[in-house]
PDB file of N, CA and C in Angstrom:
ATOM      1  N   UNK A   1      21.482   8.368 -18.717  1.00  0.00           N
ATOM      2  CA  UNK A   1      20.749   8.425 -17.462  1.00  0.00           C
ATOM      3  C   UNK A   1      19.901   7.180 -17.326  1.00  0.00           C
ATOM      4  N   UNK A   2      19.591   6.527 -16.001  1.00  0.00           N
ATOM      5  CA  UNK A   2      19.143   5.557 -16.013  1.00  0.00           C
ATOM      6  C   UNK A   2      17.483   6.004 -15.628  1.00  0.00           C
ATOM      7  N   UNK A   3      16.189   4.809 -15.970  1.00  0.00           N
ATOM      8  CA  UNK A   3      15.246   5.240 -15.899  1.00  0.00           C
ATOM      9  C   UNK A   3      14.845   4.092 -15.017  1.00  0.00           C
ATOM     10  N   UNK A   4      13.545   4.447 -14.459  1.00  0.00           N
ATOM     11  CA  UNK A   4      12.949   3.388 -13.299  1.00  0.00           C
ATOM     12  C   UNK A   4      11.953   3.031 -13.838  1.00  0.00           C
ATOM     13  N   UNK A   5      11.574   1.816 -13.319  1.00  0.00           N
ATOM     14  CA  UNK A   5      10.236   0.770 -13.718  1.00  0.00           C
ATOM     15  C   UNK A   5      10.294   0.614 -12.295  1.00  0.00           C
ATOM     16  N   UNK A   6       8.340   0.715 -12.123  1.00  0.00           N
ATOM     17  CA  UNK A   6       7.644   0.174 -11.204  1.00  0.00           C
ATOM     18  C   UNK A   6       6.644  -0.944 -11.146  1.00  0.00           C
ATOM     19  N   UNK A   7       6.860  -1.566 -10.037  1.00  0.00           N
ATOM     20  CA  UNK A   7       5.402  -2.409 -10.163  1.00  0.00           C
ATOM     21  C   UNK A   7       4.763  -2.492  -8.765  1.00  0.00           C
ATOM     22  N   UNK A   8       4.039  -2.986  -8.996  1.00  0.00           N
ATOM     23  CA  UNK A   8       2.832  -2.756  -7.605  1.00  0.00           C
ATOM     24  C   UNK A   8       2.215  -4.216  -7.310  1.00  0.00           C
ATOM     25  N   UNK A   9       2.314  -4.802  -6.267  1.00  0.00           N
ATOM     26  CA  UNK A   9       1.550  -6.166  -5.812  1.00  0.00           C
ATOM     27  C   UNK A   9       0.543  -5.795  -4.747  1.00  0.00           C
ATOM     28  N   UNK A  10      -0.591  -6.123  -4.626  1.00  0.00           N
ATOM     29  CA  UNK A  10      -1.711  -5.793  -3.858  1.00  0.00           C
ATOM     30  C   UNK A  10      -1.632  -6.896  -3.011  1.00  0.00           C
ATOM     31  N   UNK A  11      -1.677  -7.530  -2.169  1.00  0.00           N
ATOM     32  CA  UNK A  11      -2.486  -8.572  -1.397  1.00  0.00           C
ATOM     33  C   UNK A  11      -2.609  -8.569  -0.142  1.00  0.00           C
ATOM     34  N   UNK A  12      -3.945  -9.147   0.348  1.00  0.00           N
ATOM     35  CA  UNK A  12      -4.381  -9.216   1.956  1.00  0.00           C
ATOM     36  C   UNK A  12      -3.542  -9.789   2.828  1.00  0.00           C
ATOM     37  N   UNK A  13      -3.732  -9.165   3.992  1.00  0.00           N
ATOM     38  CA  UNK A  13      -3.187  -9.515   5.194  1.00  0.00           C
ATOM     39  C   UNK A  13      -3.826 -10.331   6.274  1.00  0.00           C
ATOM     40  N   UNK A  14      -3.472 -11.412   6.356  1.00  0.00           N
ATOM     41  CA  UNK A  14      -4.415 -12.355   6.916  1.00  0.00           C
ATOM     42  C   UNK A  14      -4.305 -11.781   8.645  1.00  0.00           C
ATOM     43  N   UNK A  15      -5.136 -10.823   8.978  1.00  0.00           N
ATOM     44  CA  UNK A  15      -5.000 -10.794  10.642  1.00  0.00           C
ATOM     45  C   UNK A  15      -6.636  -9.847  10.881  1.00  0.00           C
ATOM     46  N   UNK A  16      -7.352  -9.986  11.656  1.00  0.00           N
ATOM     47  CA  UNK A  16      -8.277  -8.771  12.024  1.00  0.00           C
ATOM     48  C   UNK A  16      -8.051  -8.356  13.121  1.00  0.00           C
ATOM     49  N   UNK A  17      -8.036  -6.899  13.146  1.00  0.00           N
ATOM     50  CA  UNK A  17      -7.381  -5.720  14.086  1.00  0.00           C
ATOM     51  C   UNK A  17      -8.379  -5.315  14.433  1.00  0.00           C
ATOM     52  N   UNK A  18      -8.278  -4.483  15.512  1.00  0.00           N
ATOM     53  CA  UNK A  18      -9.164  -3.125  16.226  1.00  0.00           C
ATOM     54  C   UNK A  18      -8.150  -2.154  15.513  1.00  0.00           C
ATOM     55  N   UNK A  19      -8.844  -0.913  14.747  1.00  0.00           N
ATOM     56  CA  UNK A  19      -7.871   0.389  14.629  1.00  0.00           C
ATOM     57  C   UNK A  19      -8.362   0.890  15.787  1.00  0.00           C
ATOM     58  N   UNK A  20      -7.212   1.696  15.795  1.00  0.00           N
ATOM     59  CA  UNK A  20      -7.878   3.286  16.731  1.00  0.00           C
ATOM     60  C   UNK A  20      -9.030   4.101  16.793  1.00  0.00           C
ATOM     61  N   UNK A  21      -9.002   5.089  16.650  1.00  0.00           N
ATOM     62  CA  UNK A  21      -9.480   6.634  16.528  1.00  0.00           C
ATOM     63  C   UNK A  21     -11.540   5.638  17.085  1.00  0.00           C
ATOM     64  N   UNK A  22     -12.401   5.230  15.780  1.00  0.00           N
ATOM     65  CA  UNK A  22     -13.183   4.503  16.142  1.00  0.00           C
ATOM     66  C   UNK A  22     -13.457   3.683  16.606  1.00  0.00           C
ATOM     67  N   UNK A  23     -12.529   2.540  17.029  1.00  0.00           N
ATOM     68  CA  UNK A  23     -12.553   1.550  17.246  1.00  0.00           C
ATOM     69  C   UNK A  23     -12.950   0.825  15.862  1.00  0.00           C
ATOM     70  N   UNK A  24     -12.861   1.039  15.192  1.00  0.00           N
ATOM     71  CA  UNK A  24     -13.775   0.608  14.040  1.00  0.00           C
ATOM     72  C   UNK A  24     -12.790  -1.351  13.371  1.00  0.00           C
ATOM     73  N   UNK A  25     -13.844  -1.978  13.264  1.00  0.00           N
ATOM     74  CA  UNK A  25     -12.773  -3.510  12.855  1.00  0.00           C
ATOM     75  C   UNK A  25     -12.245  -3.179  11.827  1.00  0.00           C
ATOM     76  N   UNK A  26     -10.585  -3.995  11.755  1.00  0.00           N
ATOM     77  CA  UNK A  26     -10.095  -3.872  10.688  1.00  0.00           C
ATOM     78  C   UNK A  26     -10.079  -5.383   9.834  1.00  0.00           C
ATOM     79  N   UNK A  27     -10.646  -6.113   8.894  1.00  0.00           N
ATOM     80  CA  UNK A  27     -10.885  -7.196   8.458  1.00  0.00           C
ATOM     81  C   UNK A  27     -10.289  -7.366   7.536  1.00  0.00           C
ATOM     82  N   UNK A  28      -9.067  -9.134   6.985  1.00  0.00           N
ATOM     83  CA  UNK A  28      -8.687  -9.020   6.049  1.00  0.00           C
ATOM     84  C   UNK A  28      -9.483  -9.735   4.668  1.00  0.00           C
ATOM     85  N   UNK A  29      -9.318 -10.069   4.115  1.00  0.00           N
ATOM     86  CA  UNK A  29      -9.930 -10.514   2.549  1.00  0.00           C
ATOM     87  C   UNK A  29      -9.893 -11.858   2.820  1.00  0.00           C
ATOM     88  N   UNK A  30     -11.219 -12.212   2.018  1.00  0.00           N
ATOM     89  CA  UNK A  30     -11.463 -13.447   2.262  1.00  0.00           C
ATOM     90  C   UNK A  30     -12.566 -14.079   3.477  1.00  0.00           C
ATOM     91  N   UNK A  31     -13.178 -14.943   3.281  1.00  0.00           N
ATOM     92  CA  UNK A  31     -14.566 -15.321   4.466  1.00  0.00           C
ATOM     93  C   UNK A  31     -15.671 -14.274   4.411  1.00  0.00           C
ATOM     94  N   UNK A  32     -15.929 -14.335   3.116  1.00  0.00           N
ATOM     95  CA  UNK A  32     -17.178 -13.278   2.615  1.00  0.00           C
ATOM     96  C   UNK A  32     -16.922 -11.595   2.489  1.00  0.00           C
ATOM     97  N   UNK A  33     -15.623 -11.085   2.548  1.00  0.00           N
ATOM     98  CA  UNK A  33     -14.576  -9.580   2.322  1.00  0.00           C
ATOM     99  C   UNK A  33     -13.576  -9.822   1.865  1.00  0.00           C
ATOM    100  N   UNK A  34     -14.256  -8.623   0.465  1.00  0.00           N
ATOM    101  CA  UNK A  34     -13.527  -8.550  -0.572  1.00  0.00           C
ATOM    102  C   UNK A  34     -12.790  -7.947  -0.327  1.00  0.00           C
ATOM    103  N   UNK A  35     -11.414  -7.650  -1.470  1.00  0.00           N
ATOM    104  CA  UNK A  35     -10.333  -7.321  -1.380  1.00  0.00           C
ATOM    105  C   UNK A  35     -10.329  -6.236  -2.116  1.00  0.00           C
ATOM    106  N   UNK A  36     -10.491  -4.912  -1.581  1.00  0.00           N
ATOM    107  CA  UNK A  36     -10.140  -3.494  -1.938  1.00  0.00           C
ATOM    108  C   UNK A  36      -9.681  -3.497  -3.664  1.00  0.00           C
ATOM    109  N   UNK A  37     -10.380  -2.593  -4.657  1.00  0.00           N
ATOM    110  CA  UNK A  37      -9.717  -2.382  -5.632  1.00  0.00           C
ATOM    111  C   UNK A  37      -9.168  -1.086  -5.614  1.00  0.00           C
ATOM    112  N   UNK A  38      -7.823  -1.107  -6.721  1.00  0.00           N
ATOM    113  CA  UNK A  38      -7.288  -0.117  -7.032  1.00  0.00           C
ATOM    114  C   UNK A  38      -8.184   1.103  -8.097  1.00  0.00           C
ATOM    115  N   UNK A  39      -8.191   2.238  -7.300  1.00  0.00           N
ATOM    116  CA  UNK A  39      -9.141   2.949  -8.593  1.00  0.00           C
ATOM    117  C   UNK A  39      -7.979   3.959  -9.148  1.00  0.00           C
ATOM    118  N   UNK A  40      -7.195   4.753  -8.064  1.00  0.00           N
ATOM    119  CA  UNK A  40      -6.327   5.341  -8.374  1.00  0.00           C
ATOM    120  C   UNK A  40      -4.863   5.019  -7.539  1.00  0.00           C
ATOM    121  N   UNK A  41      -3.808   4.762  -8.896  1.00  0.00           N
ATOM    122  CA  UNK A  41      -2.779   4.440  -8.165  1.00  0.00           C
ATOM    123  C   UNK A  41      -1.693   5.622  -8.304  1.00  0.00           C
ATOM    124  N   UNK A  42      -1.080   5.788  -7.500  1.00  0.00           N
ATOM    125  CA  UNK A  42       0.166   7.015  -7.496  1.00  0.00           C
ATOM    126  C   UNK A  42       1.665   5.863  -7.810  1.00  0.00           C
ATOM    127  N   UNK A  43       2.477   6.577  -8.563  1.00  0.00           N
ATOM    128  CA  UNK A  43       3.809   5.590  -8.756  1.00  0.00           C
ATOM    129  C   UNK A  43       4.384   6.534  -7.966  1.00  0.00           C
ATOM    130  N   UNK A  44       5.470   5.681  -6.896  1.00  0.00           N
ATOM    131  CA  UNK A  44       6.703   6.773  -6.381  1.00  0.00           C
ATOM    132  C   UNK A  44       7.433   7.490  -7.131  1.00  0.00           C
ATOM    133  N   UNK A  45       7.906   8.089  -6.287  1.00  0.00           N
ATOM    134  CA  UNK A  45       9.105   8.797  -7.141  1.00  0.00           C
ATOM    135  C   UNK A  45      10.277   8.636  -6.750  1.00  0.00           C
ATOM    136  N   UNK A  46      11.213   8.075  -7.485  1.00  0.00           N
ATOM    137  CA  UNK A  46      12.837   7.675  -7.539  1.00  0.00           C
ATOM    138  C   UNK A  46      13.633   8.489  -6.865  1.00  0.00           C
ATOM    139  N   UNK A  47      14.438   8.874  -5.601  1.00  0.00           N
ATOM    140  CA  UNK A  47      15.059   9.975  -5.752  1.00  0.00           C
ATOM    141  C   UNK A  47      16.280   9.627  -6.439  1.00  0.00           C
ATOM    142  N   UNK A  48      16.434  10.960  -7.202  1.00  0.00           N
ATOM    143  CA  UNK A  48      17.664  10.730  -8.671  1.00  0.00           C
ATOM    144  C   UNK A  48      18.985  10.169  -7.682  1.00  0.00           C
ATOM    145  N   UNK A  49      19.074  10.628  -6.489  1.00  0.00           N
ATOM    146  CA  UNK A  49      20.540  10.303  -5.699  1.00  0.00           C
ATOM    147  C   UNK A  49      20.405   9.155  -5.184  1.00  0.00           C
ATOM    148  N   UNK A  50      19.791   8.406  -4.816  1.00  0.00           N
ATOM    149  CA  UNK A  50      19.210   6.775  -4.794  1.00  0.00           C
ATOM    150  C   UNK A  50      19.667   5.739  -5.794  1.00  0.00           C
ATOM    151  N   UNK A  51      18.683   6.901  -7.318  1.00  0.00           N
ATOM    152  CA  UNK A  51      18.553   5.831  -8.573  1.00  0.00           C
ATOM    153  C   UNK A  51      20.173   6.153  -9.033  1.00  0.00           C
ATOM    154  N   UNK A  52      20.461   7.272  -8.597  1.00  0.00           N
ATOM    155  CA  UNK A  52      22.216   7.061  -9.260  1.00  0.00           C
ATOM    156  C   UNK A  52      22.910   5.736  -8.585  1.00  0.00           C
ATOM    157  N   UNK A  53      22.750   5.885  -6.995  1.00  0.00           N
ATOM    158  CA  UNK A  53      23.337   4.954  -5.897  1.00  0.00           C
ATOM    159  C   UNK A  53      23.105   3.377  -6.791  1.00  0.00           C
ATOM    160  N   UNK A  54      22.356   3.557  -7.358  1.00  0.00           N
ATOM    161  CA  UNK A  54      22.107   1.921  -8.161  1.00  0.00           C
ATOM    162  C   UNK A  54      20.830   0.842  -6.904  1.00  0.00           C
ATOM    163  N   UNK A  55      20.870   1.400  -5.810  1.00  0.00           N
ATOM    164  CA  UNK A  55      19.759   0.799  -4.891  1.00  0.00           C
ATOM    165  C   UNK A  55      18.568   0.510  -5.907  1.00  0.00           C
ATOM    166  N   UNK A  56      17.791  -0.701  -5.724  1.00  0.00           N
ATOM    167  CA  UNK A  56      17.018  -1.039  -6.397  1.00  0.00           C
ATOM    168  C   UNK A  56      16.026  -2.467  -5.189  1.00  0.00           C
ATOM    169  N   UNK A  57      15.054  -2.841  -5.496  1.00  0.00           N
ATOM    170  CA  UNK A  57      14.506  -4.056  -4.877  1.00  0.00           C
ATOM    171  C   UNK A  57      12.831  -3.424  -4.076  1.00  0.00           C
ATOM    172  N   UNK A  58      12.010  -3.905  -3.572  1.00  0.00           N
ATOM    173  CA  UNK A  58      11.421  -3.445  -2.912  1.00  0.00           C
ATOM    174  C   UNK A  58      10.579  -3.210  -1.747  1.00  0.00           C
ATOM    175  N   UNK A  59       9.829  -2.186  -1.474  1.00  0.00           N
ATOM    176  CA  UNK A  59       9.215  -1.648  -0.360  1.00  0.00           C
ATOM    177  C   UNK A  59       8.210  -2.265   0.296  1.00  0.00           C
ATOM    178  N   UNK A  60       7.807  -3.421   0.901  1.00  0.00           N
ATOM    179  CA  UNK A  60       6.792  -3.569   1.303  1.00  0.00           C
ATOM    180  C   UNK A  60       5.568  -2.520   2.178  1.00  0.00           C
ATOM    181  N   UNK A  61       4.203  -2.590   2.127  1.00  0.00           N
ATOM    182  CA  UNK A  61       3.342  -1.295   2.939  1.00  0.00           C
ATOM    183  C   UNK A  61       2.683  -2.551   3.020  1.00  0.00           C
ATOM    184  N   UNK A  62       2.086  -1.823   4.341  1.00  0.00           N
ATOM    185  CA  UNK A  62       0.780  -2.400   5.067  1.00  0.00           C
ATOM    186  C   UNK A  62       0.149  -1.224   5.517  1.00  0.00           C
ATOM    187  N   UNK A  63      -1.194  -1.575   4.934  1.00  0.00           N
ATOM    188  CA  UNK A  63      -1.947  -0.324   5.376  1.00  0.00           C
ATOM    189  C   UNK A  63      -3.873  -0.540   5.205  1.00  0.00           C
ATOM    190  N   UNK A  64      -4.276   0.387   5.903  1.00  0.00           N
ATOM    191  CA  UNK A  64      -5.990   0.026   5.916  1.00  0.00           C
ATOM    192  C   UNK A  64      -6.622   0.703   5.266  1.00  0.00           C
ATOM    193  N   UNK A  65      -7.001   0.019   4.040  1.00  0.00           N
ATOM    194  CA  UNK A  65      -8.269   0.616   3.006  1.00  0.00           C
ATOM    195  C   UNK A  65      -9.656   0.762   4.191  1.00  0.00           C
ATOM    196  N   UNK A  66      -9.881   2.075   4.652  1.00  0.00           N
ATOM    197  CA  UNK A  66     -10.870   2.757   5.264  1.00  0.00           C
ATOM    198  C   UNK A  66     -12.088   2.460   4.253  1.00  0.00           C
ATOM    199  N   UNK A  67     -13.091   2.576   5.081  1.00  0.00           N
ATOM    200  CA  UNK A  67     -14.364   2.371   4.025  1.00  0.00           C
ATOM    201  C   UNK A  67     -14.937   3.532   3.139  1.00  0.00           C
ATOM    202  N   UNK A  68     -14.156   4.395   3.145  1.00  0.00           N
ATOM    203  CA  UNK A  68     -14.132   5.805   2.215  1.00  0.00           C
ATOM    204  C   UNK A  68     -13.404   5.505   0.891  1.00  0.00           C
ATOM    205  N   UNK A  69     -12.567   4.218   0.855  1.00  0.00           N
ATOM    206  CA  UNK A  69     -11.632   4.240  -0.295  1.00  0.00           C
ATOM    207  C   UNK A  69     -10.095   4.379   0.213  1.00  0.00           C
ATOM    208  N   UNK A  70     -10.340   5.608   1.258  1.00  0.00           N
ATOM    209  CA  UNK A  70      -8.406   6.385   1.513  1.00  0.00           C
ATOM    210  C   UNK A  70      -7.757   5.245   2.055  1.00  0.00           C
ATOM    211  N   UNK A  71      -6.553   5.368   1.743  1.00  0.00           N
ATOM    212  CA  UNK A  71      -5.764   4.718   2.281  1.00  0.00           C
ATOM    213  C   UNK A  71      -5.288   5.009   4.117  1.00  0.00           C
ATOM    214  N   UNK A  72      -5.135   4.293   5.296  1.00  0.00           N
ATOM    215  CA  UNK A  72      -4.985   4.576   6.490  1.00  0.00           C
ATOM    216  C   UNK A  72      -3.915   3.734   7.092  1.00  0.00           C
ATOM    217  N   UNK A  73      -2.956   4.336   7.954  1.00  0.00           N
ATOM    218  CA  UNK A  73      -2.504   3.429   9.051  1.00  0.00           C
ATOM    219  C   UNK A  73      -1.384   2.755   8.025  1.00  0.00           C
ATOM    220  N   UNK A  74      -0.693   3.748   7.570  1.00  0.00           N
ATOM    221  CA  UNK A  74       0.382   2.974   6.151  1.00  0.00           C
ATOM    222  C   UNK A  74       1.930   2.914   7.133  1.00  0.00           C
ATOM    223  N   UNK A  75       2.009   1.377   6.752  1.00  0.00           N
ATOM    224  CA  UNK A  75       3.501   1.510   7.667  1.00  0.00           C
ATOM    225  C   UNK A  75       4.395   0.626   6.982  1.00  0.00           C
ATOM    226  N   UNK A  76       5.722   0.579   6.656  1.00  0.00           N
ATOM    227  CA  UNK A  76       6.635  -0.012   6.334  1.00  0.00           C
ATOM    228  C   UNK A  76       6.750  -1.065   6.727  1.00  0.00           C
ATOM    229  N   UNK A  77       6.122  -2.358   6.288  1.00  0.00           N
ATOM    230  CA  UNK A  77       6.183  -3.690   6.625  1.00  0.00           C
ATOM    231  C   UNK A  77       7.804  -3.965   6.162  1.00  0.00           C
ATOM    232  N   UNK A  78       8.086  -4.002   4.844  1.00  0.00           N
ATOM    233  CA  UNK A  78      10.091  -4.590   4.613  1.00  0.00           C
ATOM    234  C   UNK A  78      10.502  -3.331   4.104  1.00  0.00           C
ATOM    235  N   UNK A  79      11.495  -2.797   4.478  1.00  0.00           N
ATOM    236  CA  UNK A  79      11.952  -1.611   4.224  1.00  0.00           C
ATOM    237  C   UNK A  79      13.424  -1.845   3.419  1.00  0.00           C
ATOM    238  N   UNK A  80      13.354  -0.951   2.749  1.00  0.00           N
ATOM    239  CA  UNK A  80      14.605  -0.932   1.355  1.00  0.00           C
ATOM    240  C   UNK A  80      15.650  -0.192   1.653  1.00  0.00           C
ATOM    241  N   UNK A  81      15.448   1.014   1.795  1.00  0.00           N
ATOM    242  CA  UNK A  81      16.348   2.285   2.143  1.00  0.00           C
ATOM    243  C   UNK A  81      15.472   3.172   2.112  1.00  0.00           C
ATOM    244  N   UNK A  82      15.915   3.959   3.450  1.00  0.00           N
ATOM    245  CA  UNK A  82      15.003   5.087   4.227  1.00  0.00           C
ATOM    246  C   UNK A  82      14.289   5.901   3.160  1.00  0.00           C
ATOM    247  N   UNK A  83      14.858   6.436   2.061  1.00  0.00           N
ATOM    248  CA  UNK A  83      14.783   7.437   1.054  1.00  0.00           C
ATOM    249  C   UNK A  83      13.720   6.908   0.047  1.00  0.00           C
ATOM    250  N   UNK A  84      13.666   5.520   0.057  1.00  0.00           N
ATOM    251  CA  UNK A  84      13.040   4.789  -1.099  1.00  0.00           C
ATOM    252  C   UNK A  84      11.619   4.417  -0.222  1.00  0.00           C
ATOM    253  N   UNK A  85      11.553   4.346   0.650  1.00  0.00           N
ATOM    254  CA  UNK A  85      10.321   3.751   2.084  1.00  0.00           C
ATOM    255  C   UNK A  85       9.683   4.680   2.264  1.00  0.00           C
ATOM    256  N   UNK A  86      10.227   6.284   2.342  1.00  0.00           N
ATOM    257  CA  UNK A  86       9.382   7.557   2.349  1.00  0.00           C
ATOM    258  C   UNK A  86       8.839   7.752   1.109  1.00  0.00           C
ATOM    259  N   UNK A  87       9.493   7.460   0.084  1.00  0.00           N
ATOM    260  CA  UNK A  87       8.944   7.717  -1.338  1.00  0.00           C
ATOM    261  C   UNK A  87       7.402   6.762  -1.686  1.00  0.00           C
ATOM    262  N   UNK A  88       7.791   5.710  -0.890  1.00  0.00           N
ATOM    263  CA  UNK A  88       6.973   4.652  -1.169  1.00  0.00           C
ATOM    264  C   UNK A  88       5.130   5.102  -0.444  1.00  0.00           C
ATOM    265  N   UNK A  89       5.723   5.466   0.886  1.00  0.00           N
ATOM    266  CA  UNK A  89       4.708   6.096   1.536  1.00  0.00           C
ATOM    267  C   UNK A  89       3.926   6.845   1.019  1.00  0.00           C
ATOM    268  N   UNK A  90       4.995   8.038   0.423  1.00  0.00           N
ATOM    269  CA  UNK A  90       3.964   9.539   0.622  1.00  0.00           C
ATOM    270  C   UNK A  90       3.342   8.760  -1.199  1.00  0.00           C
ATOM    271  N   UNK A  91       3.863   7.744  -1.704  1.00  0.00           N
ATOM    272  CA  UNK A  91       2.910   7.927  -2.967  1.00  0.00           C
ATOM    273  C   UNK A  91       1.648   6.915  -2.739  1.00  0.00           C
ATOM    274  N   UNK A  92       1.419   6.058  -1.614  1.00  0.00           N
ATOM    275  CA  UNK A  92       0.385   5.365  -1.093  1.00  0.00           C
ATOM    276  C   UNK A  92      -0.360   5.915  -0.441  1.00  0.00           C
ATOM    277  N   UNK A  93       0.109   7.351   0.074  1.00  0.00           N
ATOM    278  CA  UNK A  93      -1.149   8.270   0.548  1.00  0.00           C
ATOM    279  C   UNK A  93      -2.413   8.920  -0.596  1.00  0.00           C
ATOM    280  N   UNK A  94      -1.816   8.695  -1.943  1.00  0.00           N
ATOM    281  CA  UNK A  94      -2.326   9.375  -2.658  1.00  0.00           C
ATOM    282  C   UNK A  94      -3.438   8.572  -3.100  1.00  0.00           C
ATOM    283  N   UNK A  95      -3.144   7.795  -2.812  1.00  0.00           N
ATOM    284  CA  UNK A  95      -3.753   6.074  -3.807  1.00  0.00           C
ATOM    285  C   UNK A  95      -5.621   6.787  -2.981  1.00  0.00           C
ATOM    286  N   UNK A  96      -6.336   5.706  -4.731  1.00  0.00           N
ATOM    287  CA  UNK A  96      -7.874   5.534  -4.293  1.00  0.00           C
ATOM    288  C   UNK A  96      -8.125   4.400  -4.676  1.00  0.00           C
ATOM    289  N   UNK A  97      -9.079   3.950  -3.594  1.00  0.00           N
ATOM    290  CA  UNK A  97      -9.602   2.557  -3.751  1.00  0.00           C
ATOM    291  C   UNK A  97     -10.768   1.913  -3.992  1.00  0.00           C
ATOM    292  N   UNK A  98     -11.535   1.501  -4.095  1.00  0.00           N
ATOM    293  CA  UNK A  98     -12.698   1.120  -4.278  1.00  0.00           C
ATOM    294  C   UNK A  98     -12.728   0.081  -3.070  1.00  0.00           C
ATOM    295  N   UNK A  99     -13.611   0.563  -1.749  1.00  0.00           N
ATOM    296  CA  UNK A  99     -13.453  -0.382  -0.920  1.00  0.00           C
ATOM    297  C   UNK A  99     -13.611  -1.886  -0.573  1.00  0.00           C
ATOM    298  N   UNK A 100     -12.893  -2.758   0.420  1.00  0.00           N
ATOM    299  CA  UNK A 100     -13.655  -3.934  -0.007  1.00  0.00           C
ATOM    300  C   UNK A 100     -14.867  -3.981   0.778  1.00  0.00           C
ATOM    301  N   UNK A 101     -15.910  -5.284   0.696  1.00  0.00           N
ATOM    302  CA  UNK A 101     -17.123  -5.172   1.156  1.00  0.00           C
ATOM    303  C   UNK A 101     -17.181  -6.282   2.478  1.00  0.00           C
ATOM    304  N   UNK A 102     -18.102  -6.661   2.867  1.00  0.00           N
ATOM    305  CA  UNK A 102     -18.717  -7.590   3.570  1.00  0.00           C
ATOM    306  C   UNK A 102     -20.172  -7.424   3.753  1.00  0.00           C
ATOM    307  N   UNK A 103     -21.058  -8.487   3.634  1.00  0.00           N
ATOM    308  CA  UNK A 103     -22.508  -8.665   3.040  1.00  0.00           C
ATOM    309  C   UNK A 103     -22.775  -6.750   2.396  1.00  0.00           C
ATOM    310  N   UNK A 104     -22.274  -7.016   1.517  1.00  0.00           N
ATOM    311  CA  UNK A 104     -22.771  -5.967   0.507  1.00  0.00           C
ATOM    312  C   UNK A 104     -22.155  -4.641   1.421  1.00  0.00           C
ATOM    313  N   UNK A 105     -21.423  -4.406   2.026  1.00  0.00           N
ATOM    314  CA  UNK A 105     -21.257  -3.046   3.106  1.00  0.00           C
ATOM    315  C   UNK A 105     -19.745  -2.703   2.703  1.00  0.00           C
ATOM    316  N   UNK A 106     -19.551  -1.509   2.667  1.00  0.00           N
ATOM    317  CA  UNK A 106     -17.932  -1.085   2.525  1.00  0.00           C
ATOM    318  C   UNK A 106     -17.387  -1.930   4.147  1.00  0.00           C
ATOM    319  N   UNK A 107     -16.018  -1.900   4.201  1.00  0.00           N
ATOM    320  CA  UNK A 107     -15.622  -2.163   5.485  1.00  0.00           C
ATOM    321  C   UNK A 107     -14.093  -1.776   5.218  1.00  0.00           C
ATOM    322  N   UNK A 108     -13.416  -1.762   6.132  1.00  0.00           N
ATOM    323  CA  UNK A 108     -11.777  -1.206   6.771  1.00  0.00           C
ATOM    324  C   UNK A 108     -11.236  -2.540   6.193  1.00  0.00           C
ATOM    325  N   UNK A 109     -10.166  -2.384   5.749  1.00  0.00           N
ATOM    326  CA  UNK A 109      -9.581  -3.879   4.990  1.00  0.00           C
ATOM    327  C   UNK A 109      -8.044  -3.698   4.999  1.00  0.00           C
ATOM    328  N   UNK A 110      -7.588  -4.511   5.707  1.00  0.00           N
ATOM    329  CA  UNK A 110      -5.862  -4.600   6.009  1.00  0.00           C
ATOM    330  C   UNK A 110      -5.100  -5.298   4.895  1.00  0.00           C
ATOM    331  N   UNK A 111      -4.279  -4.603   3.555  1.00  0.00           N
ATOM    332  CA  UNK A 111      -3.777  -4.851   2.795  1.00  0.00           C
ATOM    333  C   UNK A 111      -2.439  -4.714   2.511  1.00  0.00           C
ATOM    334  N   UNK A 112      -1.592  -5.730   1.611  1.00  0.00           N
ATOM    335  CA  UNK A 112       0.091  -4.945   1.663  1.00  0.00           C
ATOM    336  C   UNK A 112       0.014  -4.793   0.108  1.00  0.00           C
ATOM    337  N   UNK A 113       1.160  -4.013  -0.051  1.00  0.00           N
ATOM    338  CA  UNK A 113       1.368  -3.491  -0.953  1.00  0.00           C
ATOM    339  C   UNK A 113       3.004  -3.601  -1.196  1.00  0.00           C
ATOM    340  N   UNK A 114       3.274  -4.091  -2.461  1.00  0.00           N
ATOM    341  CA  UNK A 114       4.715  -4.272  -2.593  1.00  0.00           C
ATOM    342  C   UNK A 114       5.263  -2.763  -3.697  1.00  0.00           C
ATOM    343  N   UNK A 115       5.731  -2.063  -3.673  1.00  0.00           N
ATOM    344  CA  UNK A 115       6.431  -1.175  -4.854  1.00  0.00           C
ATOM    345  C   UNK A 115       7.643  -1.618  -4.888  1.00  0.00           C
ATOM    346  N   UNK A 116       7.762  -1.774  -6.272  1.00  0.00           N
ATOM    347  CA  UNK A 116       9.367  -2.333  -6.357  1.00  0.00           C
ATOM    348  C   UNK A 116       9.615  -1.503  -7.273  1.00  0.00           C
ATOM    349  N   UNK A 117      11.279  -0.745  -6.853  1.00  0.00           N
ATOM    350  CA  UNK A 117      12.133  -0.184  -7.803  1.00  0.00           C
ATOM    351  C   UNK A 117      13.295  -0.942  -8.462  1.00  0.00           C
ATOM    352  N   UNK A 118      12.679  -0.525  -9.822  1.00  0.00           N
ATOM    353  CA  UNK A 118      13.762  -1.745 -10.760  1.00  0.00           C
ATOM    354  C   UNK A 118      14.847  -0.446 -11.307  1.00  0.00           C
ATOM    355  N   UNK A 119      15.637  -0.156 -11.878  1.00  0.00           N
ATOM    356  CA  UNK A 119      16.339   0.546 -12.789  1.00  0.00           C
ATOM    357  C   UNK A 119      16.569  -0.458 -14.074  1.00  0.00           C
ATOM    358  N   UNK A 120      16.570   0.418 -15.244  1.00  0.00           N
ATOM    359  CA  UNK A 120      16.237  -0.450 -16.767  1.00  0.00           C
ATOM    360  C   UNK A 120      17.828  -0.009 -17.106  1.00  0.00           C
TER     361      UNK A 120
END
């Protein structure tokens, strides 16, 4: 049986947004805002009929570290295969962050996230 290796790339998204719901700014890293840490990370999960398929490579996310930590607004920036992009999702919902700041203040921070599925 084959087994999966993951890895995870963090980095900012150079754009500042208006989200929704508050209007609240969405700011990326860098020009005095920091860049969100990872406190808790979730690994996807492989589906076995995928990891049989031999599909492998990965998922890009874009999504907004809220100033609570949660992850918000997660969307499939490069997509792999449908099965592997949902997997990717629902395990970036789980994720906790340590928010990033600006002059000392939590703030909304637009980040991507790469998960890549390798098979060993």
């Amino acid at each position: 049986m084959r087994s999966a290796a993951f890895a995870v790339v963090i980095a900012g998204v150079l754009s500042v947004a208006v989200a929704g719901r508050a209007q609240e700014i969405v700011y990326e890293p860098g020009g005095g805002v920091t860049l969100p840490k990872v406190v808790r990370e979730v690994r996807p999960q492989y589906p076995p009929e995928v990891m049989q398929s031999g599909v492998q490579g990965t998922v890009t996310l874009r999504c907004v570290v809220q100033r609570d930590g949660k992850p918000g607004d997660i969307t499939v920036y490069e997509s792999l295969e449908p099965r592997l992009d949902e997997a990717a999702v629902e395990a970036m919902k789980q994720w906790e962050f340590e928010p990033g700041q600006r002059s000392g203040m939590p703030v909304a921070v637009r980040i991507a996230v790469e998960m890549k599925f390798t098979l060993k």
